[in-house]
C-alpha atoms as a PDB file:
ATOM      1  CA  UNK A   1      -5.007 -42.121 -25.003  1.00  0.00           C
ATOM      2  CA  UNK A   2      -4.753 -38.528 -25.739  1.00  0.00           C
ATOM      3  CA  UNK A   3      -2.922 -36.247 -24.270  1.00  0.00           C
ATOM      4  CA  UNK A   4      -4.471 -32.554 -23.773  1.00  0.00           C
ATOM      5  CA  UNK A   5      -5.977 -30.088 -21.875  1.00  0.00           C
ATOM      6  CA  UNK A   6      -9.545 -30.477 -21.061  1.00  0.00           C
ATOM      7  CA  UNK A   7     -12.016 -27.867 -23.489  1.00  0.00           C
ATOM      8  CA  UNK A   8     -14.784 -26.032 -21.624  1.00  0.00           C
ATOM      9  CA  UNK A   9     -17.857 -25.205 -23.005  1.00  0.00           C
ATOM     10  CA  UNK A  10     -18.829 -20.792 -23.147  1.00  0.00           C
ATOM     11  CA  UNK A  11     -21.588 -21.682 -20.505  1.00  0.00           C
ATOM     12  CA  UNK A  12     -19.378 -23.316 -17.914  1.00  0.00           C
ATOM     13  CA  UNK A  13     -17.110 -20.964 -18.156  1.00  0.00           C
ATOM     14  CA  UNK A  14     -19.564 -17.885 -17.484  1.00  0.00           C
ATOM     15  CA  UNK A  15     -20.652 -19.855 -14.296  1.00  0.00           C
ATOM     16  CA  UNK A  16     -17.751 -20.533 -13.204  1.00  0.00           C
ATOM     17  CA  UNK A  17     -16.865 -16.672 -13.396  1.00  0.00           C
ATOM     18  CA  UNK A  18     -20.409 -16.107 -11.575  1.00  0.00           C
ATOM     19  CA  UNK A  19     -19.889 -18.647  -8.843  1.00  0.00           C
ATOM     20  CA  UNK A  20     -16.805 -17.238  -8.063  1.00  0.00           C
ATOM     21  CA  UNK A  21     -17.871 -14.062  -8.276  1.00  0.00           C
ATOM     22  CA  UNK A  22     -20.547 -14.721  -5.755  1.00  0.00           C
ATOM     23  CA  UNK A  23     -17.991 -16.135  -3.208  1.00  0.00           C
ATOM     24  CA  UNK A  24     -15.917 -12.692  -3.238  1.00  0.00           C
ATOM     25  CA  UNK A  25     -13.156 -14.197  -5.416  1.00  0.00           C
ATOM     26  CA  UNK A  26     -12.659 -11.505  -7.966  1.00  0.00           C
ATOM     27  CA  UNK A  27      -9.801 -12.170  -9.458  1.00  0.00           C
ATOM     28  CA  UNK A  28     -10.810 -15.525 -10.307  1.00  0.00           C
ATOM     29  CA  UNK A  29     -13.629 -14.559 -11.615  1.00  0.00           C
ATOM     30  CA  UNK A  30     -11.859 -12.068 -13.995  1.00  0.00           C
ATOM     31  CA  UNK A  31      -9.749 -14.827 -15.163  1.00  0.00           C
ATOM     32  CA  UNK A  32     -12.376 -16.908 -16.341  1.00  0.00           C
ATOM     33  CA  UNK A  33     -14.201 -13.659 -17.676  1.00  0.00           C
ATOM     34  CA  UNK A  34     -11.290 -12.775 -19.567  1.00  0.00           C
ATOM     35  CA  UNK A  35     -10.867 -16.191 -20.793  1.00  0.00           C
ATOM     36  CA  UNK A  36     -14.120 -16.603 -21.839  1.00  0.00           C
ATOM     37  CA  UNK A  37     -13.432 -13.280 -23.766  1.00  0.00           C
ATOM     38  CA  UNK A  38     -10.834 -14.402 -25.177  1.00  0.00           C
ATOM     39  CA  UNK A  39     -11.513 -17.937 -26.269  1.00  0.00           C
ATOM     40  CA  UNK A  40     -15.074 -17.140 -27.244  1.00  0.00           C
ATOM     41  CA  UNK A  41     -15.283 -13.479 -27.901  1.00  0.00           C
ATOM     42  CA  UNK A  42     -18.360 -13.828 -30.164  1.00  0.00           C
ATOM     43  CA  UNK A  43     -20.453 -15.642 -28.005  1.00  0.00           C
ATOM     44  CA  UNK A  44     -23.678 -14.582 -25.750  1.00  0.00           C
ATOM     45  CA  UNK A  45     -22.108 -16.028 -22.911  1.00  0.00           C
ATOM     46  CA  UNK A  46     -18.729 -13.959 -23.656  1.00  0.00           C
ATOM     47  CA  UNK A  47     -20.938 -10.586 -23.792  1.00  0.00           C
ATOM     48  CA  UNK A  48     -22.256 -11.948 -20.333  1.00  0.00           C
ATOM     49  CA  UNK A  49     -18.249 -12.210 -19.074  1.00  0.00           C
ATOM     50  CA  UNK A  50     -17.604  -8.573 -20.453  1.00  0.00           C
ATOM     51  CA  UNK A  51     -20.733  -7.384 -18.217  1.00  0.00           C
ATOM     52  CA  UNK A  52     -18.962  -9.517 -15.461  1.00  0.00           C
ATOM     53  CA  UNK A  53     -15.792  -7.617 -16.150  1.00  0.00           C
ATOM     54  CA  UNK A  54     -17.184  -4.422 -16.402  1.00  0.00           C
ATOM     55  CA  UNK A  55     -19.374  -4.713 -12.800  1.00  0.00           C
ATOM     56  CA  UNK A  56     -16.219  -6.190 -10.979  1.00  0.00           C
ATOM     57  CA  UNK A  57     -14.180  -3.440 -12.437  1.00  0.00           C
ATOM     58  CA  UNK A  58     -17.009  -0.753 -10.677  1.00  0.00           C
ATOM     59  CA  UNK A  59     -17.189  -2.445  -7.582  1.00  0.00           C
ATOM     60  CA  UNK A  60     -13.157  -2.128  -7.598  1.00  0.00           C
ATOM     61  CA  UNK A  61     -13.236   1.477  -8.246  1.00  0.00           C
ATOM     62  CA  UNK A  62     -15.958   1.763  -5.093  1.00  0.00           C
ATOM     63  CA  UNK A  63     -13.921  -0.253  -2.919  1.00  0.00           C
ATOM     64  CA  UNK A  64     -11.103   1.829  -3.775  1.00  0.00           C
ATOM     65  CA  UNK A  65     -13.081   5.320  -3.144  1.00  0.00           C
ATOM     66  CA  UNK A  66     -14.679   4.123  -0.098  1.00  0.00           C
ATOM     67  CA  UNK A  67     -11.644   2.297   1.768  1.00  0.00           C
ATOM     68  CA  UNK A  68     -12.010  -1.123   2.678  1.00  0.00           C
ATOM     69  CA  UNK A  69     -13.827  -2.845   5.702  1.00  0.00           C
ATOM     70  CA  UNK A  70     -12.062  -5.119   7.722  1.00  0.00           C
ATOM     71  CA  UNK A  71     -14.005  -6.833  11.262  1.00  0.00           C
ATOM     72  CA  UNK A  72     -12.933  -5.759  14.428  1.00  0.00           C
ATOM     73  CA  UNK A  73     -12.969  -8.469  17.378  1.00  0.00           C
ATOM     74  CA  UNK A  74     -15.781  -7.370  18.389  1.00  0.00           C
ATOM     75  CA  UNK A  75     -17.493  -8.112  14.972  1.00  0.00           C
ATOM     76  CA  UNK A  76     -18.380  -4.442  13.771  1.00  0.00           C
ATOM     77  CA  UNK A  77     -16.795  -3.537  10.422  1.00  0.00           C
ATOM     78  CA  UNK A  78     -14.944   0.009  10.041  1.00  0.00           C
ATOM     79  CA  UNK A  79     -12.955   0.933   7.193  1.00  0.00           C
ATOM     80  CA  UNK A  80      -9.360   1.443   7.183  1.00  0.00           C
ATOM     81  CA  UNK A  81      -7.813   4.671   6.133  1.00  0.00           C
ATOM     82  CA  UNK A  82      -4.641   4.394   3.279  1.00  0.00           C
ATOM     83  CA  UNK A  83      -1.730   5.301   4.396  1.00  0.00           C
ATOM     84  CA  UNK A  84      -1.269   9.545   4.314  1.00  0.00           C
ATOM     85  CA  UNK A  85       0.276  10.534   1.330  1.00  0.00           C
ATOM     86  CA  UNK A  86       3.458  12.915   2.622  1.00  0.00           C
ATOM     87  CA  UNK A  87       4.798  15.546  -0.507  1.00  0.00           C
ATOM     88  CA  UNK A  88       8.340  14.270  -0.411  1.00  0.00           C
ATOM     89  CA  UNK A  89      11.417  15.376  -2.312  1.00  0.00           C
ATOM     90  CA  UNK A  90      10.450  18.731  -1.957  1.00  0.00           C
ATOM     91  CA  UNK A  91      13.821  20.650  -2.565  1.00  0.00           C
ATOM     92  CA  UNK A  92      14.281  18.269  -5.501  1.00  0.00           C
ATOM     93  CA  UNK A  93      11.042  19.447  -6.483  1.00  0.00           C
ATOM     94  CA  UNK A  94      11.353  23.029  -5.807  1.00  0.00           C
ATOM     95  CA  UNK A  95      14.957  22.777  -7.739  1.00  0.00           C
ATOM     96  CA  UNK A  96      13.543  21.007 -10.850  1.00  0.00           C
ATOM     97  CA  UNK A  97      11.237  23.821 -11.228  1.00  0.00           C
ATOM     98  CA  UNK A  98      13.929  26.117 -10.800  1.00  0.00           C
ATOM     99  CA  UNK A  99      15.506  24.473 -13.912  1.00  0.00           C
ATOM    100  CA  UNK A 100      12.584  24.519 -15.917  1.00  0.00           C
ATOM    101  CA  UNK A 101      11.994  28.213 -15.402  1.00  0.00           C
ATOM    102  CA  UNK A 102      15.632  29.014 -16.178  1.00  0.00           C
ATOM    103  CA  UNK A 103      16.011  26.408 -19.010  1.00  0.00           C
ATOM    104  CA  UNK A 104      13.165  28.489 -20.320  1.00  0.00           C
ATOM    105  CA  UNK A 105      14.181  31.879 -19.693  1.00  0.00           C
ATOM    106  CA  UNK A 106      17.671  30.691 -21.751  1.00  0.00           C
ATOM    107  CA  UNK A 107      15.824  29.678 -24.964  1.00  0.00           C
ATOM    108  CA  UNK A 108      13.490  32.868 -24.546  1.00  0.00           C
ATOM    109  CA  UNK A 109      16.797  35.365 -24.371  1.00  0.00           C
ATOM    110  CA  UNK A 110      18.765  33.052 -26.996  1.00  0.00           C
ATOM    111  CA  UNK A 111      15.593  33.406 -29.603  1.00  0.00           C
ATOM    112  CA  UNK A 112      15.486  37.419 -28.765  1.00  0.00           C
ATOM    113  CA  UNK A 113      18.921  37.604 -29.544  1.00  0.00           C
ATOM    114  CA  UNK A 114      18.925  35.335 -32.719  1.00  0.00           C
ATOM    115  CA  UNK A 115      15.829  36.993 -34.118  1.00  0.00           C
ATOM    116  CA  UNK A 116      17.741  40.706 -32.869  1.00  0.00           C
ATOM    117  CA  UNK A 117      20.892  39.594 -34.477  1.00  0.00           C
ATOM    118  CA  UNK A 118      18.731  38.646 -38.228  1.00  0.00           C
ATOM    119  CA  UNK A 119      16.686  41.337 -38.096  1.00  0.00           C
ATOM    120  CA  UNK A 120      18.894  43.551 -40.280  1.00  0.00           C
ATOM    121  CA  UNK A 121      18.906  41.041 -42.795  1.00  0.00           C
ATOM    122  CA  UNK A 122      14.979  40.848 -42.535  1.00  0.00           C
ATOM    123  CA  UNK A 123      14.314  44.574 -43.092  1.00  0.00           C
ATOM    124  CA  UNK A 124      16.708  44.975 -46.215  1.00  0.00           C
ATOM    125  CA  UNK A 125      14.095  44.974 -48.516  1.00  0.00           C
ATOM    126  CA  UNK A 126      14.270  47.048 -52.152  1.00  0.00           C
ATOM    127  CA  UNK A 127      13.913  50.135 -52.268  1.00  0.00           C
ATOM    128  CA  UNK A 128      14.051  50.563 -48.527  1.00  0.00           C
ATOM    129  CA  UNK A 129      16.310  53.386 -46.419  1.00  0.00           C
ATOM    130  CA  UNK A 130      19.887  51.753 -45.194  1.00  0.00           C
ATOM    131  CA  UNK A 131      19.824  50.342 -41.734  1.00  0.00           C
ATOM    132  CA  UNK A 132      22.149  52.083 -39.539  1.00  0.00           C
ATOM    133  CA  UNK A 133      25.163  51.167 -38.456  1.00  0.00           C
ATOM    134  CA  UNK A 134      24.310  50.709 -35.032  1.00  0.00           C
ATOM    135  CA  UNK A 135      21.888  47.664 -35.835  1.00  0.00           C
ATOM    136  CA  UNK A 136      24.125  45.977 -38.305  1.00  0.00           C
ATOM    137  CA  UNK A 137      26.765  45.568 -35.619  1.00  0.00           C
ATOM    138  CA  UNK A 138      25.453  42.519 -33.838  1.00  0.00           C
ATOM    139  CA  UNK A 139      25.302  40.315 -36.843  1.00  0.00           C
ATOM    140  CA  UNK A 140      28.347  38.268 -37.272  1.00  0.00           C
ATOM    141  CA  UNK A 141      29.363  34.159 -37.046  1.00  0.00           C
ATOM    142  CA  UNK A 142      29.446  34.166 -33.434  1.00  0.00           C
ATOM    143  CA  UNK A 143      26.659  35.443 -32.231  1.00  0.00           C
ATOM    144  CA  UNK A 144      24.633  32.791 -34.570  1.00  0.00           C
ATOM    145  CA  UNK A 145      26.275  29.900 -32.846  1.00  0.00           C
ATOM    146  CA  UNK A 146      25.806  31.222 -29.453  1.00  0.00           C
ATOM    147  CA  UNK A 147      22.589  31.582 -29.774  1.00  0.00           C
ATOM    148  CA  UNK A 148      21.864  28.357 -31.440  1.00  0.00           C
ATOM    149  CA  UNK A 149      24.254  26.880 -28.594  1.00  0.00           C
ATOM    150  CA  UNK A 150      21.810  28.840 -25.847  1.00  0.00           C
ATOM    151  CA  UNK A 151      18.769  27.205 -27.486  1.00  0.00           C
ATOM    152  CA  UNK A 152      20.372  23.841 -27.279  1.00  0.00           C
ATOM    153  CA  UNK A 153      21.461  24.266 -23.441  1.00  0.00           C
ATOM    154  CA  UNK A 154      17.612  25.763 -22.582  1.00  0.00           C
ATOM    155  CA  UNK A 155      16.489  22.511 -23.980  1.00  0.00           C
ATOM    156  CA  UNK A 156      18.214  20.464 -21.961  1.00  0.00           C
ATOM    157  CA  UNK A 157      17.915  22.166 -18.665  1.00  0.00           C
ATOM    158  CA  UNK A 158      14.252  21.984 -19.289  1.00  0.00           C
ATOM    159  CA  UNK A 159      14.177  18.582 -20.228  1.00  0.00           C
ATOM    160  CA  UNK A 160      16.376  17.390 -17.328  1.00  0.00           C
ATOM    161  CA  UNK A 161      14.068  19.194 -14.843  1.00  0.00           C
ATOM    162  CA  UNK A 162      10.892  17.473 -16.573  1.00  0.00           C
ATOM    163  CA  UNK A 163      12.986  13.901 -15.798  1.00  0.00           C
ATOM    164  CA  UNK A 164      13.747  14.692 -12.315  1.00  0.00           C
ATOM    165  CA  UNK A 165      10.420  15.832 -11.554  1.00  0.00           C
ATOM    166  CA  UNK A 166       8.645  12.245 -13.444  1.00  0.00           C
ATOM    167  CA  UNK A 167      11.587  10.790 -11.173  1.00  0.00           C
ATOM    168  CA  UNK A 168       9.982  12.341  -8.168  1.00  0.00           C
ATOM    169  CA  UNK A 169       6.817  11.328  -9.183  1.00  0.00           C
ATOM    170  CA  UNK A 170       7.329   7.873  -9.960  1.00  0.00           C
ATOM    171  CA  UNK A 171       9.499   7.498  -6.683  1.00  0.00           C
ATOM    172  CA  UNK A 172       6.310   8.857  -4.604  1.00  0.00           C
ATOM    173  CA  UNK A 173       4.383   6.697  -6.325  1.00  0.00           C
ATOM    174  CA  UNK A 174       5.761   3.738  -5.130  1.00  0.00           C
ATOM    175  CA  UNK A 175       6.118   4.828  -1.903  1.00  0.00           C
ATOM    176  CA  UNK A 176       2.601   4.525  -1.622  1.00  0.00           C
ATOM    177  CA  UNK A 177       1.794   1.659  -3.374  1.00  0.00           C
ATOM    178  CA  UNK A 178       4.689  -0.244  -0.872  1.00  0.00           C
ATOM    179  CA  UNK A 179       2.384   1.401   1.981  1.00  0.00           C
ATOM    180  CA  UNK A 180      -0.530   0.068   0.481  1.00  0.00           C
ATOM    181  CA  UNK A 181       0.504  -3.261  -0.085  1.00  0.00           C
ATOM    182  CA  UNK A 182       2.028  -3.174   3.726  1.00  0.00           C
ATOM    183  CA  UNK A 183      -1.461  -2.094   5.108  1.00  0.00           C
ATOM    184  CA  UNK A 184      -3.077  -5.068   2.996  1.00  0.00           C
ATOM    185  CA  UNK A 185      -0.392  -7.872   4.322  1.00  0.00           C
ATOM    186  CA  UNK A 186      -1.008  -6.333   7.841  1.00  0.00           C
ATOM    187  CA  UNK A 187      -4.698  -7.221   8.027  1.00  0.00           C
ATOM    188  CA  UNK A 188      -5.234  -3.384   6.642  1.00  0.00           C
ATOM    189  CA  UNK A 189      -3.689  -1.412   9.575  1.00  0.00           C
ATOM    190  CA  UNK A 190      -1.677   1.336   8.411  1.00  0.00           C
END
């Protein structure tokens, strides 16, 4: 007797995606949308799971704009509010930017003084008067490297404030997706 998993036909899957549908179960439904998609991508009844995929994916964007409903006791439906999002981290924040305008202000002052320190080399041209003396002063080894070393440490600062601030970011963010997910296991009280 063989041994394998039992093949559906295009059309049983697509009502099986709209029955469930129908009975509020959207994520089942999207599972046998997307496997319809999948399996039979070049079907009629596959267009008619992408349509399926693409309604249940509106009505999830409106449930998610409008807040859900839960039923009182008393019957009467209200909608539950998410939980407040609170701006945290907000010397970390205010620090990070702090960086980033310094880091900045570094690599502006060390490409002034690298482009200061070349610019005697820049304006010999032929037949041109002498530069001064005065000018041709700042132009040595050094003064290269510590510039190029400024540039380097500007880049840094600046990228180390980008990564704490996506670290902020990403820390709020789950902060409210844990409060979300606490609402939802609480019957949707915040």
């Amino acid at each position: 007797m063989p041994h394998g998993s039992p093949q559906f036909t295009p059309q049983q899957l697509l009502n099986a995606g709209r029955r469930a549908e129908a009975e509020g179960k959207s994520e089942v439904a999207q599972q046998f949308y997307w496997y319809l998609n999948d399996q039979f991508g070049l079907t009629a009844e596959a267009a008619e799971g992408r349509n399926g995929l693409a309604r249940l994916e509106a009505e999830g964007q409106q449930q998610r704009n409008v807040g859900i409903l839960h039923t009182t006791r008393a019957g009467e439906a209200r909608r539950s509010r998410p939980p407040a999002s609170r701006e945290r981290y907000q010397v970390g924040r205010a620090l990070a930017t702090l960086l980033t305008w310094s880091g900045w202000l570094v690599i502006a002052g060390a490409a002034l003084s690298l482009a200061i320190s070349l610019m005697p080399d820049l304006l010999q041209l032929p037949g041109a008067p002498p530069i001064p003396a005065a000018l041709q002063s700042g132009q040595s080894p050094g003064t290269l490297l510590q510039a190029g070393a400024a540039l380097i440490a500007g880049g840094i600062s600046v990228l180390c404030a980008q990564a704490a601030r996506a670290l902020f970011d990403l820390a709020t963010a789950t902060r409210e997706l844990a409060a979300l997910e606490r609402a939802k296991a609480s019957g949707g009280r915040p």
